[in-house]
PDB file of N, CA and C in Angstrom:
ATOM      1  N   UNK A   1     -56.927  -5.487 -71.048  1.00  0.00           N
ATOM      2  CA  UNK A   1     -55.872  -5.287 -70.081  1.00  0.00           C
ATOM      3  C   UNK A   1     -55.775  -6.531 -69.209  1.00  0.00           C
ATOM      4  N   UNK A   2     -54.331  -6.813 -68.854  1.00  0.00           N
ATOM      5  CA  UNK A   2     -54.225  -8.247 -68.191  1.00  0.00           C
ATOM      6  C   UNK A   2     -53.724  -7.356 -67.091  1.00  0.00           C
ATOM      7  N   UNK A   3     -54.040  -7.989 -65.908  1.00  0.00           N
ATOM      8  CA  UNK A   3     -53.270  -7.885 -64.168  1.00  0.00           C
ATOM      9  C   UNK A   3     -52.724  -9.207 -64.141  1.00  0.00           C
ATOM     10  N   UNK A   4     -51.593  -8.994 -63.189  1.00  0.00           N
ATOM     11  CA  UNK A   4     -50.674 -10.702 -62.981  1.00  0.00           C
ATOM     12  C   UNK A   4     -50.509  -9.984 -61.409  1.00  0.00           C
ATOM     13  N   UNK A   5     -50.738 -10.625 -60.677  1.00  0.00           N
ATOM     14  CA  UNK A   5     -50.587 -10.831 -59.086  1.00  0.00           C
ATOM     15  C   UNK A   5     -48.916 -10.486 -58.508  1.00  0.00           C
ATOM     16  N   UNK A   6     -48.205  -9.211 -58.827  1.00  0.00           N
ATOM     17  CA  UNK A   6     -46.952  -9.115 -58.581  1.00  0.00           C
ATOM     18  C   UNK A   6     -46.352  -7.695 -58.691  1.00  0.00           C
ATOM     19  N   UNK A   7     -45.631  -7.586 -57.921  1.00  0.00           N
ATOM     20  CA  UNK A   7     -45.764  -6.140 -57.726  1.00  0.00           C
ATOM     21  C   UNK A   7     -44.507  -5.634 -58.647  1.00  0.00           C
ATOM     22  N   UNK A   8     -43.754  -6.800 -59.383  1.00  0.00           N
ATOM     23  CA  UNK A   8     -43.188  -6.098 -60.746  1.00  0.00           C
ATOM     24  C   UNK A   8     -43.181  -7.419 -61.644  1.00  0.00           C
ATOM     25  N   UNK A   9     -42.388  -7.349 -63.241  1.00  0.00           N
ATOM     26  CA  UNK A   9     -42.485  -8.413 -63.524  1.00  0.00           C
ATOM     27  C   UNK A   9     -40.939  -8.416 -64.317  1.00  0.00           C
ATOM     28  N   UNK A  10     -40.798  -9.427 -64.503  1.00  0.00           N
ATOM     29  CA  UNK A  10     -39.409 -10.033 -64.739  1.00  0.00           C
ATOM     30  C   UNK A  10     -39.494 -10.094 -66.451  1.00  0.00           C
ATOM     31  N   UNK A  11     -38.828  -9.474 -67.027  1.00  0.00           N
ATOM     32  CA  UNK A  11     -38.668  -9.861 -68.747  1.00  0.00           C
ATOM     33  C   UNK A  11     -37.053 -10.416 -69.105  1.00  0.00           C
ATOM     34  N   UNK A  12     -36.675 -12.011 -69.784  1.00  0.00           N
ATOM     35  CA  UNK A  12     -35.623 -11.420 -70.222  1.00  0.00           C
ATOM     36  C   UNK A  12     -35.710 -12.143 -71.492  1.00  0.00           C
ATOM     37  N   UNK A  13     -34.697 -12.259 -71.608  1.00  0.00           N
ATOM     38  CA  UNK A  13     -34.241 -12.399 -73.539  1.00  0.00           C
ATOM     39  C   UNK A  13     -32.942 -12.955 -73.717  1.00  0.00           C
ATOM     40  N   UNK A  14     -33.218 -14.351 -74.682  1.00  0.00           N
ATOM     41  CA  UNK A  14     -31.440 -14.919 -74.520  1.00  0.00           C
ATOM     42  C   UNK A  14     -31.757 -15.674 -76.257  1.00  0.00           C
ATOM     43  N   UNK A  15     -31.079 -15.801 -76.619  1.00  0.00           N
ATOM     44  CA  UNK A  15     -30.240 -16.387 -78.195  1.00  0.00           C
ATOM     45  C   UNK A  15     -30.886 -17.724 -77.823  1.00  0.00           C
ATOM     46  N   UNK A  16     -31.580 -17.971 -79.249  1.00  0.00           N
ATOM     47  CA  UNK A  16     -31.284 -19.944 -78.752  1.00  0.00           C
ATOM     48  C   UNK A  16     -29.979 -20.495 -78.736  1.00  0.00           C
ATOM     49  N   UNK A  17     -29.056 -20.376 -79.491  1.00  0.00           N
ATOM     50  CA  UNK A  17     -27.332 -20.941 -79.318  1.00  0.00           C
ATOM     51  C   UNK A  17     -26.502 -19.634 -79.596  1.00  0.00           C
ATOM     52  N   UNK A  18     -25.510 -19.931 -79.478  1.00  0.00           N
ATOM     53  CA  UNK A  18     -24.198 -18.520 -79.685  1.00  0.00           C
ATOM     54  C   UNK A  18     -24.232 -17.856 -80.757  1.00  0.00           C
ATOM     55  N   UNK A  19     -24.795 -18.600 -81.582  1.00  0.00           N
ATOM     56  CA  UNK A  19     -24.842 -17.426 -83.060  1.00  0.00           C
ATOM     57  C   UNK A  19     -26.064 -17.248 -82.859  1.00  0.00           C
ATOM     58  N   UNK A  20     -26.937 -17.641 -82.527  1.00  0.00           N
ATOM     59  CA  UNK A  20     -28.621 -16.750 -82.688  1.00  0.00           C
ATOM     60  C   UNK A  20     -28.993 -17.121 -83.765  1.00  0.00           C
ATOM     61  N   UNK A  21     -28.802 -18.033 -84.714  1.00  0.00           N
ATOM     62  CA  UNK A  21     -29.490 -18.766 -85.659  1.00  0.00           C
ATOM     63  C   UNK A  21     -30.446 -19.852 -85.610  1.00  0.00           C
ATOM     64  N   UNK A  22     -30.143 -20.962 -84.447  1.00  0.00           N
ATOM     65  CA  UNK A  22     -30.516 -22.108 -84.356  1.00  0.00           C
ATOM     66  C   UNK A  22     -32.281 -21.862 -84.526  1.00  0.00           C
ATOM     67  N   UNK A  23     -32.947 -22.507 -85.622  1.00  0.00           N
ATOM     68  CA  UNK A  23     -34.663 -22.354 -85.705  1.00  0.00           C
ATOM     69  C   UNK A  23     -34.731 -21.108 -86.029  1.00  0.00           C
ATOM     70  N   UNK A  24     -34.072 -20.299 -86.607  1.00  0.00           N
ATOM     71  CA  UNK A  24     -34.692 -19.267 -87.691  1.00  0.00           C
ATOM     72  C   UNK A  24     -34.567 -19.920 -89.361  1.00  0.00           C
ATOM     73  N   UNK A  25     -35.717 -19.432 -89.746  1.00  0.00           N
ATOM     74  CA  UNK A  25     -36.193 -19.870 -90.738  1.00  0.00           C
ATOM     75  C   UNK A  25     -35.837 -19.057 -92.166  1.00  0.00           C
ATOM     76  N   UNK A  26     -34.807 -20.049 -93.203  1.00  0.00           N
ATOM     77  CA  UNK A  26     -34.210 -19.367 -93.808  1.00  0.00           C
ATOM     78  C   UNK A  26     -32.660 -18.948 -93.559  1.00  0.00           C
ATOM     79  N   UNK A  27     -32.044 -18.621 -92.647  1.00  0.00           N
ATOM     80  CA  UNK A  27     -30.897 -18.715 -91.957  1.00  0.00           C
ATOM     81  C   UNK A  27     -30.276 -20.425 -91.526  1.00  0.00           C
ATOM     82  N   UNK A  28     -28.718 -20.369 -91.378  1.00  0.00           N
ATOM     83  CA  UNK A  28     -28.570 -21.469 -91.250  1.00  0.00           C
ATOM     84  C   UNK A  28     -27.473 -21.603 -89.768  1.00  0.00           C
ATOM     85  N   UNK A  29     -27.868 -22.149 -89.081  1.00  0.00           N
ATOM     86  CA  UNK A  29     -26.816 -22.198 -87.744  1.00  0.00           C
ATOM     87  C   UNK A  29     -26.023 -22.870 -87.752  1.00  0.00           C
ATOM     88  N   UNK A  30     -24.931 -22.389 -87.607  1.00  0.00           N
ATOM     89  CA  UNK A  30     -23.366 -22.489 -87.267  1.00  0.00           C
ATOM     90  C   UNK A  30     -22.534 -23.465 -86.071  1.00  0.00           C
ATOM     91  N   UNK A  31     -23.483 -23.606 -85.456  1.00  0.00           N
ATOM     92  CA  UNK A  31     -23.483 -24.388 -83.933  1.00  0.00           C
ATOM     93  C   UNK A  31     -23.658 -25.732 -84.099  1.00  0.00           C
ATOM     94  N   UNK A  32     -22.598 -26.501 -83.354  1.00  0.00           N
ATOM     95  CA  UNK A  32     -23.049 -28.012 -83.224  1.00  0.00           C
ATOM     96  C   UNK A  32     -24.319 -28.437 -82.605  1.00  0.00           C
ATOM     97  N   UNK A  33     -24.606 -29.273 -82.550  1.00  0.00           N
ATOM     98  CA  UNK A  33     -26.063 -29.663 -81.967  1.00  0.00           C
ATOM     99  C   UNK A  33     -25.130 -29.998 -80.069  1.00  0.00           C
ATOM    100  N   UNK A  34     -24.272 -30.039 -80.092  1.00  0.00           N
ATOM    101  CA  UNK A  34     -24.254 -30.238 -78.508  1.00  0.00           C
ATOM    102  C   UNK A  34     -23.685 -28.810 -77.884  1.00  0.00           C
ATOM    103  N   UNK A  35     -22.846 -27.905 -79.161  1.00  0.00           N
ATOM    104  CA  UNK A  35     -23.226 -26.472 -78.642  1.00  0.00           C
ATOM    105  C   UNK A  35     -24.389 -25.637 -77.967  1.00  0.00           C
ATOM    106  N   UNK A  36     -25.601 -26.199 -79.167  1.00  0.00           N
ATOM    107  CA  UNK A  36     -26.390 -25.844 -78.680  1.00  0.00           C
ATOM    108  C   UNK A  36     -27.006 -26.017 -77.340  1.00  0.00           C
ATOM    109  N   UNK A  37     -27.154 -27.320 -77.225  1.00  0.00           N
ATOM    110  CA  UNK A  37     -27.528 -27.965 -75.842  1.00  0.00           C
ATOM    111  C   UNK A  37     -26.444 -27.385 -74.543  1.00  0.00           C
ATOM    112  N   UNK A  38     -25.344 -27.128 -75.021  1.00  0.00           N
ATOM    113  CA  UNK A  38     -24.594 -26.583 -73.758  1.00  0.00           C
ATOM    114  C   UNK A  38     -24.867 -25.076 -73.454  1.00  0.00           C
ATOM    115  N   UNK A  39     -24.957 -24.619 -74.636  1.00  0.00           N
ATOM    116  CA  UNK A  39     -25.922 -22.633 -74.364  1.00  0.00           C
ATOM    117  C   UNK A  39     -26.961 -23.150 -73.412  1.00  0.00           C
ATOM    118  N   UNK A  40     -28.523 -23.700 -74.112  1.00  0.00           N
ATOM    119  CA  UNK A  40     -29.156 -23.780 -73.202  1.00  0.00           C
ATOM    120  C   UNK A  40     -29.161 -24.198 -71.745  1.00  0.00           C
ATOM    121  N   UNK A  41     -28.206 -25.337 -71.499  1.00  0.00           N
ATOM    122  CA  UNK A  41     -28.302 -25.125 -70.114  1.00  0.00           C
ATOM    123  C   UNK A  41     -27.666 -24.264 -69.522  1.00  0.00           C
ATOM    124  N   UNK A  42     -26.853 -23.277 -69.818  1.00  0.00           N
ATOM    125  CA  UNK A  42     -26.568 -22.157 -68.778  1.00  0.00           C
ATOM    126  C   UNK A  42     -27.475 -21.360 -67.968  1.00  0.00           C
ATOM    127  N   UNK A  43     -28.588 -21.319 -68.592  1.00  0.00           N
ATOM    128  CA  UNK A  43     -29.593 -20.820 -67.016  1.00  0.00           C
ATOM    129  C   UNK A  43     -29.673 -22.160 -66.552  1.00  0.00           C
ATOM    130  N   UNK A  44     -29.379 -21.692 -65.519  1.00  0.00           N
ATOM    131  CA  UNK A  44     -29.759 -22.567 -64.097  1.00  0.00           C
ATOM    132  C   UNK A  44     -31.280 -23.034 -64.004  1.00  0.00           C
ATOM    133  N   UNK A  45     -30.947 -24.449 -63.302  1.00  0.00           N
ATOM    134  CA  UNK A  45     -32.749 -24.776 -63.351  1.00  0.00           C
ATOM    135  C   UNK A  45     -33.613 -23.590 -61.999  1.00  0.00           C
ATOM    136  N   UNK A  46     -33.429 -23.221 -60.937  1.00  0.00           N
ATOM    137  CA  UNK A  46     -34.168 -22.275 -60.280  1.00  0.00           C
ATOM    138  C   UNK A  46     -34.337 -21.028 -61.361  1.00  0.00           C
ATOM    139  N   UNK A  47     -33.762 -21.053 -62.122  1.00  0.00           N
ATOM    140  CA  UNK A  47     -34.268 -19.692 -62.757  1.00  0.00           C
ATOM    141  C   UNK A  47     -34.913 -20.258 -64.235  1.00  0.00           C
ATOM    142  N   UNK A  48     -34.724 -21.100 -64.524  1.00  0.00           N
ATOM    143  CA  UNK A  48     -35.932 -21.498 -65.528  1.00  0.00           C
ATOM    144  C   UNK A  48     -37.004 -22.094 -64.580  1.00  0.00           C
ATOM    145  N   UNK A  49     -36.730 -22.533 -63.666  1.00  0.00           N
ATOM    146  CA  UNK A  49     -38.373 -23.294 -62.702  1.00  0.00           C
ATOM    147  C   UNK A  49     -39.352 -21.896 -62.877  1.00  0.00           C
ATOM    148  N   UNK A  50     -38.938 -20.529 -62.722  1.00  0.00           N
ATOM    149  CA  UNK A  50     -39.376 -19.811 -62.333  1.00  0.00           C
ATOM    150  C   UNK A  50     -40.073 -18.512 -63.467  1.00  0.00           C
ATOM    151  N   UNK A  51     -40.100 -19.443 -64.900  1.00  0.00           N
ATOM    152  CA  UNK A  51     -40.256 -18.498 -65.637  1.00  0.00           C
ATOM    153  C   UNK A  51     -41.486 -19.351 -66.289  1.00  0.00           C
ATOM    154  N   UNK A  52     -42.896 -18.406 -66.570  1.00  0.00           N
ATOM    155  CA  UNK A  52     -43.815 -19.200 -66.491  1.00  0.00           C
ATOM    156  C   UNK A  52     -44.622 -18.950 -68.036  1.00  0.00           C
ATOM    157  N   UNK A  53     -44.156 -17.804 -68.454  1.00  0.00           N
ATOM    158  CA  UNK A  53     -44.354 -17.477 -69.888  1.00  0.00           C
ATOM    159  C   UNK A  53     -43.475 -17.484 -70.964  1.00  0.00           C
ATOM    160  N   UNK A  54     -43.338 -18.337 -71.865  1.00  0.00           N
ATOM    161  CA  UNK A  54     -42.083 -18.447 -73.036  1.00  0.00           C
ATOM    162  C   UNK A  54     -42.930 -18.347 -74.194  1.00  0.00           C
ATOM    163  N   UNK A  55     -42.235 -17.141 -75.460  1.00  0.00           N
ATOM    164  CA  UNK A  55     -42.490 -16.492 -76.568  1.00  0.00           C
ATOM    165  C   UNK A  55     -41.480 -16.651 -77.309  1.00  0.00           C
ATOM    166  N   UNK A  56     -41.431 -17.548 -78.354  1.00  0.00           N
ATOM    167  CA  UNK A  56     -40.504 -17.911 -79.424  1.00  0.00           C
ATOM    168  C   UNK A  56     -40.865 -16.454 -80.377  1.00  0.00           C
ATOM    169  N   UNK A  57     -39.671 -15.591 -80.418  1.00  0.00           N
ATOM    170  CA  UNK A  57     -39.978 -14.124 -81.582  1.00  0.00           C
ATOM    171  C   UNK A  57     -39.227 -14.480 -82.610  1.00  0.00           C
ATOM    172  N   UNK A  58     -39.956 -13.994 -83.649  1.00  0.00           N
ATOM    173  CA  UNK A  58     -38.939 -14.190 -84.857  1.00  0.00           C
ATOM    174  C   UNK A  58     -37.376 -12.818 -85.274  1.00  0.00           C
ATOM    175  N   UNK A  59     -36.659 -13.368 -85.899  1.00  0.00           N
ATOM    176  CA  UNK A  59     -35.680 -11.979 -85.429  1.00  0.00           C
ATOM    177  C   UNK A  59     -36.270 -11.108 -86.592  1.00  0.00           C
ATOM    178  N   UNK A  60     -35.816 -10.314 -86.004  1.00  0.00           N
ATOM    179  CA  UNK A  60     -36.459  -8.766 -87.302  1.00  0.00           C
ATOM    180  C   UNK A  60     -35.601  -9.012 -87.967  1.00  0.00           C
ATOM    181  N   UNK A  61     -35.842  -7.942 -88.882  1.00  0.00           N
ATOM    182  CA  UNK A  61     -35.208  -7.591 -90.239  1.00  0.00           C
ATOM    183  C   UNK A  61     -35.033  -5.926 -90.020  1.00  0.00           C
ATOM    184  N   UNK A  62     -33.424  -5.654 -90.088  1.00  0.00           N
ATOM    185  CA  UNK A  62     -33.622  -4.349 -90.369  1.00  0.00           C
ATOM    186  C   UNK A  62     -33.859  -3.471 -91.430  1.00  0.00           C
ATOM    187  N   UNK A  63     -34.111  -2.580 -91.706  1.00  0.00           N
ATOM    188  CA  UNK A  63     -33.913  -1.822 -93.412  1.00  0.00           C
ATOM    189  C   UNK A  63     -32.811  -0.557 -92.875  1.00  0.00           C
ATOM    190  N   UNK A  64     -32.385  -0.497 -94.118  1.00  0.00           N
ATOM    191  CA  UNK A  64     -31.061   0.545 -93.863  1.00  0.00           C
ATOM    192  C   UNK A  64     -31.602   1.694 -93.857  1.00  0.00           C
ATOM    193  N   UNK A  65     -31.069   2.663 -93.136  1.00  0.00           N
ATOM    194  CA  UNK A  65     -31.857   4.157 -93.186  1.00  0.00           C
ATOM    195  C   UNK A  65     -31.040   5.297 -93.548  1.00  0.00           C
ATOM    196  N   UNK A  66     -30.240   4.697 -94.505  1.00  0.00           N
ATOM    197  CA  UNK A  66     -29.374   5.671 -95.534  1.00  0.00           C
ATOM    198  C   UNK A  66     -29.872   6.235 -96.578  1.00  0.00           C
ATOM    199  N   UNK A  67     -29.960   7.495 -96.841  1.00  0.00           N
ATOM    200  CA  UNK A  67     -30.541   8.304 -98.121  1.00  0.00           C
ATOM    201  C   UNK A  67     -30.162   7.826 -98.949  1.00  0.00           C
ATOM    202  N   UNK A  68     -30.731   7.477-100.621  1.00  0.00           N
ATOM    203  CA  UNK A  68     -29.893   7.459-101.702  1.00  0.00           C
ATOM    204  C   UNK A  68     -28.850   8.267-102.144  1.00  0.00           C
TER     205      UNK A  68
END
């Protein structure tokens, strides 16, 4: 069990570029390379100064859950 010094904690979650491809592996992104760079800077630097844990996830895979 981990404790972090805070009386809540902040989670969020954003696309690396507009299609959500850019660095998935196997998939191919759609996005210019200065698209990309313009997604990422939309957070603001006070709110990236302030984020102190970053987790690259890989995207799932769904399976269909239709009967034969």
């Amino acid at each position: 069990m981990v404790r972090y010094p805070a009386r809540f904690q902040l989670v969020l979650a954003a696309n690396p570029c507009p299609c959500g491809l850019h660095g998935v592996t196997g998939r191919e992104c759609r996005c210019s390379p200065m698209a990309v760079r313009r997604y990422q800077e939309r957070l603001s630097g006070p709110i990236v100064d302030r984020i102190d844990i970053r987790s690259h996830v890989a995207a799932a895979s769904f399976l269909s859950c239709a009967e034969p």
